[in-house]
N, C-alpha and C. Protein backbone atom coordinates (compact mmCIF):
# COMPACT_ATOMS: atom_id res chain seq x y z
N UNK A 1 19.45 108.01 -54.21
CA UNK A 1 20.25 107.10 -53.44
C UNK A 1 21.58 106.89 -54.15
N UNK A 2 22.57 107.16 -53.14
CA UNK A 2 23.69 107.28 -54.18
C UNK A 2 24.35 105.39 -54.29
N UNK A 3 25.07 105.22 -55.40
CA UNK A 3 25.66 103.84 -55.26
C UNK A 3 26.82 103.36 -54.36
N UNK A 4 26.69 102.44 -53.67
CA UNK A 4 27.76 101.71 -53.05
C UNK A 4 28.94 101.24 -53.90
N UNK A 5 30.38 101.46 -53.31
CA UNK A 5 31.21 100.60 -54.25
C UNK A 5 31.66 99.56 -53.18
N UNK A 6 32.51 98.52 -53.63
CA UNK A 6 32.63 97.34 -52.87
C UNK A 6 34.43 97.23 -53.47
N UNK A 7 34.65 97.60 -52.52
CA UNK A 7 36.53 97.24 -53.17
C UNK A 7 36.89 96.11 -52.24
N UNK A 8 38.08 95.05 -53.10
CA UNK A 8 38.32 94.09 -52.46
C UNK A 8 39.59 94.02 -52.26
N UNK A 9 40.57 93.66 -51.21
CA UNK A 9 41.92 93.47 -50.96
C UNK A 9 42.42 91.95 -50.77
N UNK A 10 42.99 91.19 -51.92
CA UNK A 10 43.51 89.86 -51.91
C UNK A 10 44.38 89.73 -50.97
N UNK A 11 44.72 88.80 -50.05
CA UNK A 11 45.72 88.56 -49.26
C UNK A 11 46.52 86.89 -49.29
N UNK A 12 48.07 86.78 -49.85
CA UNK A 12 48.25 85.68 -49.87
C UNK A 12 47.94 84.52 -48.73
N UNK A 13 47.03 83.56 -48.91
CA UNK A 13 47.14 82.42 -48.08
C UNK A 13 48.10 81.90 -47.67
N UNK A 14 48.44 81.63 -46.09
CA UNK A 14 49.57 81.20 -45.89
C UNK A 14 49.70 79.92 -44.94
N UNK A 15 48.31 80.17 -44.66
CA UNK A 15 48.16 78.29 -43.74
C UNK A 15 48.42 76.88 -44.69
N UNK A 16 47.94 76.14 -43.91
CA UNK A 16 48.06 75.01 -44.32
C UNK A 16 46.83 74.42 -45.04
N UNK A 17 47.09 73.77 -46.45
CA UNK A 17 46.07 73.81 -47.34
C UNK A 17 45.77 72.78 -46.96
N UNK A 18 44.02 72.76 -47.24
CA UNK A 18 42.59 71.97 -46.34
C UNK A 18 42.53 71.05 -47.83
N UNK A 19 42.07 69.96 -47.80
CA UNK A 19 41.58 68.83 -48.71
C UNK A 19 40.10 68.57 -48.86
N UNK A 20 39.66 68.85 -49.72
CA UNK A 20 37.99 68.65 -49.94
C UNK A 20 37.79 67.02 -49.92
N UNK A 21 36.67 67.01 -49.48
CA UNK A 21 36.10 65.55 -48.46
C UNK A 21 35.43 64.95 -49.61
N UNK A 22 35.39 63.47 -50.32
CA UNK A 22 34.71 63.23 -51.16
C UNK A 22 34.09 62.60 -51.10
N UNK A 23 32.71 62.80 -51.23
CA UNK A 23 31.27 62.55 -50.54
C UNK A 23 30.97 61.57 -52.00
N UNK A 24 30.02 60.73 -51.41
CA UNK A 24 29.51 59.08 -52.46
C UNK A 24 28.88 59.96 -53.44
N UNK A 25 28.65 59.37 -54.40
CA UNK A 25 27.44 60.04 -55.21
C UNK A 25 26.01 59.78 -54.99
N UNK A 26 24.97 60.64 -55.56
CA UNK A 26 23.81 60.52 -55.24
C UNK A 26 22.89 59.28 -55.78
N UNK A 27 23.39 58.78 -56.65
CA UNK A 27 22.48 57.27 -57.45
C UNK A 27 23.17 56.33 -56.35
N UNK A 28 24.15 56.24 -55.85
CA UNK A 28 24.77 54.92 -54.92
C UNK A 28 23.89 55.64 -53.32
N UNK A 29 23.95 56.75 -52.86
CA UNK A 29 23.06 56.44 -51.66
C UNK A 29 21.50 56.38 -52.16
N UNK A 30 21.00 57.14 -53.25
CA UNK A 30 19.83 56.80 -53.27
C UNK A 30 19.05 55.12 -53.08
N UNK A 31 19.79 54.64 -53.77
CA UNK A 31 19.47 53.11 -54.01
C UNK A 31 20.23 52.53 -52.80
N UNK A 32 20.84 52.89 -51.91
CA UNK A 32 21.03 52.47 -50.66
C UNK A 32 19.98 52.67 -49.76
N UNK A 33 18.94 53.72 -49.99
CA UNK A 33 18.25 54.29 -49.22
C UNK A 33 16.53 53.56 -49.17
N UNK A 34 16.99 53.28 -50.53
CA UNK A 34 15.51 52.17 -51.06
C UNK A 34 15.65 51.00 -50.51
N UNK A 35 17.05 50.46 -50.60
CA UNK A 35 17.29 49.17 -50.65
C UNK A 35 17.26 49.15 -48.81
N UNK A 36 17.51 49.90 -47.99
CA UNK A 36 16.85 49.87 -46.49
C UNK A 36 15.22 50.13 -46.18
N UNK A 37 14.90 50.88 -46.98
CA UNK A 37 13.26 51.31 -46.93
C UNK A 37 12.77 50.05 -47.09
N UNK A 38 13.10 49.05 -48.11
CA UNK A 38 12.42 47.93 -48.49
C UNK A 38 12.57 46.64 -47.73
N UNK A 39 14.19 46.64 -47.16
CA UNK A 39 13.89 45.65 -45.51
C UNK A 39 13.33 46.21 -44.93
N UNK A 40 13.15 47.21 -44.44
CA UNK A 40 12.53 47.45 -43.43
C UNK A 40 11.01 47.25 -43.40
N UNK A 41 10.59 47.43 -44.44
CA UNK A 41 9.11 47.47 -44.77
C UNK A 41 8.69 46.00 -44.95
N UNK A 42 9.42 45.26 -45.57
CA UNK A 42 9.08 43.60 -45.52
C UNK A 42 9.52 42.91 -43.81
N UNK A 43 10.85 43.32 -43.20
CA UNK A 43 10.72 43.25 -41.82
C UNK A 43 9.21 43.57 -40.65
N UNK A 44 8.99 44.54 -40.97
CA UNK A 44 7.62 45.03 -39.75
C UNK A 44 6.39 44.41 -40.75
N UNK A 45 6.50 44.31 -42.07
CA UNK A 45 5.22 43.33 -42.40
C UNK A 45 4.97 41.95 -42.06
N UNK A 46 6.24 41.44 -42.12
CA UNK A 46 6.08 39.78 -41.38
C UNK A 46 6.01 39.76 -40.10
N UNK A 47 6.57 41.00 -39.40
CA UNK A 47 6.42 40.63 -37.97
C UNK A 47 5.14 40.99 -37.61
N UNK A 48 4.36 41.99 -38.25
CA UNK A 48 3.10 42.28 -37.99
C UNK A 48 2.15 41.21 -38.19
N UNK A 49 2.40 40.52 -39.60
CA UNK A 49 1.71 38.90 -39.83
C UNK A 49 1.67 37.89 -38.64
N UNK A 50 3.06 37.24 -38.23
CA UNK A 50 3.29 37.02 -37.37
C UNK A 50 2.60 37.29 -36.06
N UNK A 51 2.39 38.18 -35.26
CA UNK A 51 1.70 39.15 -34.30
C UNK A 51 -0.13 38.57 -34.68
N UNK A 52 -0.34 38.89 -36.37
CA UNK A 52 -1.97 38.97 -36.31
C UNK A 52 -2.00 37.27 -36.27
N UNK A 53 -1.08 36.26 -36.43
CA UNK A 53 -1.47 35.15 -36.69
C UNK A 53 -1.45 34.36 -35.50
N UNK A 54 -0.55 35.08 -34.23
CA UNK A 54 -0.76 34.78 -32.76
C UNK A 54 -2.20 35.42 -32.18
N UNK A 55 -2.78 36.33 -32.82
CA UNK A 55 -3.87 36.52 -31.93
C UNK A 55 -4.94 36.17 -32.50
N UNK A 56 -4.80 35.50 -33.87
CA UNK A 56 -5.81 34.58 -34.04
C UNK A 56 -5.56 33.32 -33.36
N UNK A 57 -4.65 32.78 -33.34
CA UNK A 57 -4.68 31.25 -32.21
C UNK A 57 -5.12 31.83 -30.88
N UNK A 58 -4.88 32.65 -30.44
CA UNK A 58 -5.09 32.73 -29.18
C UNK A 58 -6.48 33.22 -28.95
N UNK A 59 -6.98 33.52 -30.07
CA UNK A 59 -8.72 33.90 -29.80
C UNK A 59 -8.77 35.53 -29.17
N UNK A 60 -7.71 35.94 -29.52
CA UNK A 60 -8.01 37.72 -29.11
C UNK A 60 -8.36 38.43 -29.92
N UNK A 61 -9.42 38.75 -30.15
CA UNK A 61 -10.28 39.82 -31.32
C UNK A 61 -9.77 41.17 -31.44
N UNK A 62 -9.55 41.53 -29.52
CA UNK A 62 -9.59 43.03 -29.59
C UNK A 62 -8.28 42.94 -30.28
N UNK A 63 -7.08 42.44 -29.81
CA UNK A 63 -5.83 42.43 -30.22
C UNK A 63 -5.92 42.08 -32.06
N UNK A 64 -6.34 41.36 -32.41
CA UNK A 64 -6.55 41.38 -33.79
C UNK A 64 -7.22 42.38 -34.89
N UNK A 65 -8.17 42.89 -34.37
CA UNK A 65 -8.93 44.01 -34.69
C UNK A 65 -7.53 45.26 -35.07
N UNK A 66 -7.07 45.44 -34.12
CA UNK A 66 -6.33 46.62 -33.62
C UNK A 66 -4.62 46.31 -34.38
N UNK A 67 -4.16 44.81 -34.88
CA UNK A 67 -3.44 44.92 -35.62
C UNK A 67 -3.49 45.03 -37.20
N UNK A 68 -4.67 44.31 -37.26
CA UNK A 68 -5.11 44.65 -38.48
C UNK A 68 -5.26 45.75 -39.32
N UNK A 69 -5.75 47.10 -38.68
CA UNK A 69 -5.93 48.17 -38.89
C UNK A 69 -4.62 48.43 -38.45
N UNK A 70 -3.21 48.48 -37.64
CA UNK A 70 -2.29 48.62 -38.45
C UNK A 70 -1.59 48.05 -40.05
N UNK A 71 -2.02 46.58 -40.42
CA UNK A 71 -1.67 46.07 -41.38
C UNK A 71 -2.00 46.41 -42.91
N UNK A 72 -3.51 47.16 -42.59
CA UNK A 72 -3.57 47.91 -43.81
C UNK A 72 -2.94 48.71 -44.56
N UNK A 73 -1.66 49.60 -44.07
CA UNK A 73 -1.02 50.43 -44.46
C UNK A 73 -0.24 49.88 -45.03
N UNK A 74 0.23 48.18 -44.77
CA UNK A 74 1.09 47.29 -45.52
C UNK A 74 0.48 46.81 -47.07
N UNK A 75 -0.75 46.80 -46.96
CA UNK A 75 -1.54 45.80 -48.05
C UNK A 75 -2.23 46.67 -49.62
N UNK A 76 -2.03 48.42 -48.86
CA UNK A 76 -2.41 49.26 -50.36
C UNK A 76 -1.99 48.78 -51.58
N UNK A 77 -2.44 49.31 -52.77
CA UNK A 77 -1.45 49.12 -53.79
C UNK A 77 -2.36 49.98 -54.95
């Protein structure tokens, strides 16, 4: 197999020069990214509380049953 050569021809640029975009760094969105994960996760836990603590006044089992077993996924550790 014989070898390929690769020749290259430079050509002066003559448009109009483009500006690179400067994007946040990665420790400032990371910890932006936590710091939403973690409202959010204390948000749908109280409202889920909330929710199981109406269907205990109201005497609905099935409805309680069925939030509960969503609420577990809140209570691991």
């Amino acid at each position: 197999m014989k070898k390929q050569k690769t020749t290259y021809q430079l050509y002066c640029y003559t448009g109009k020069a483009m500006k690179a975009k400067r994007d946040a760094p990665f420790e400032l969105k990371l910890s932006a990214q936590l710091l939403l994960d973690e409202l959010c996760f204390n948000w749908n836990k109280q409202k889920l509380e909330s929710a199981i603590n109406e269907a205990i006044d109201a005497g609905d089992r099935e409805r309680f049953i069925k939030l509960s077993e969503e609420y577990r996924h809140y209570i691991w550790e």
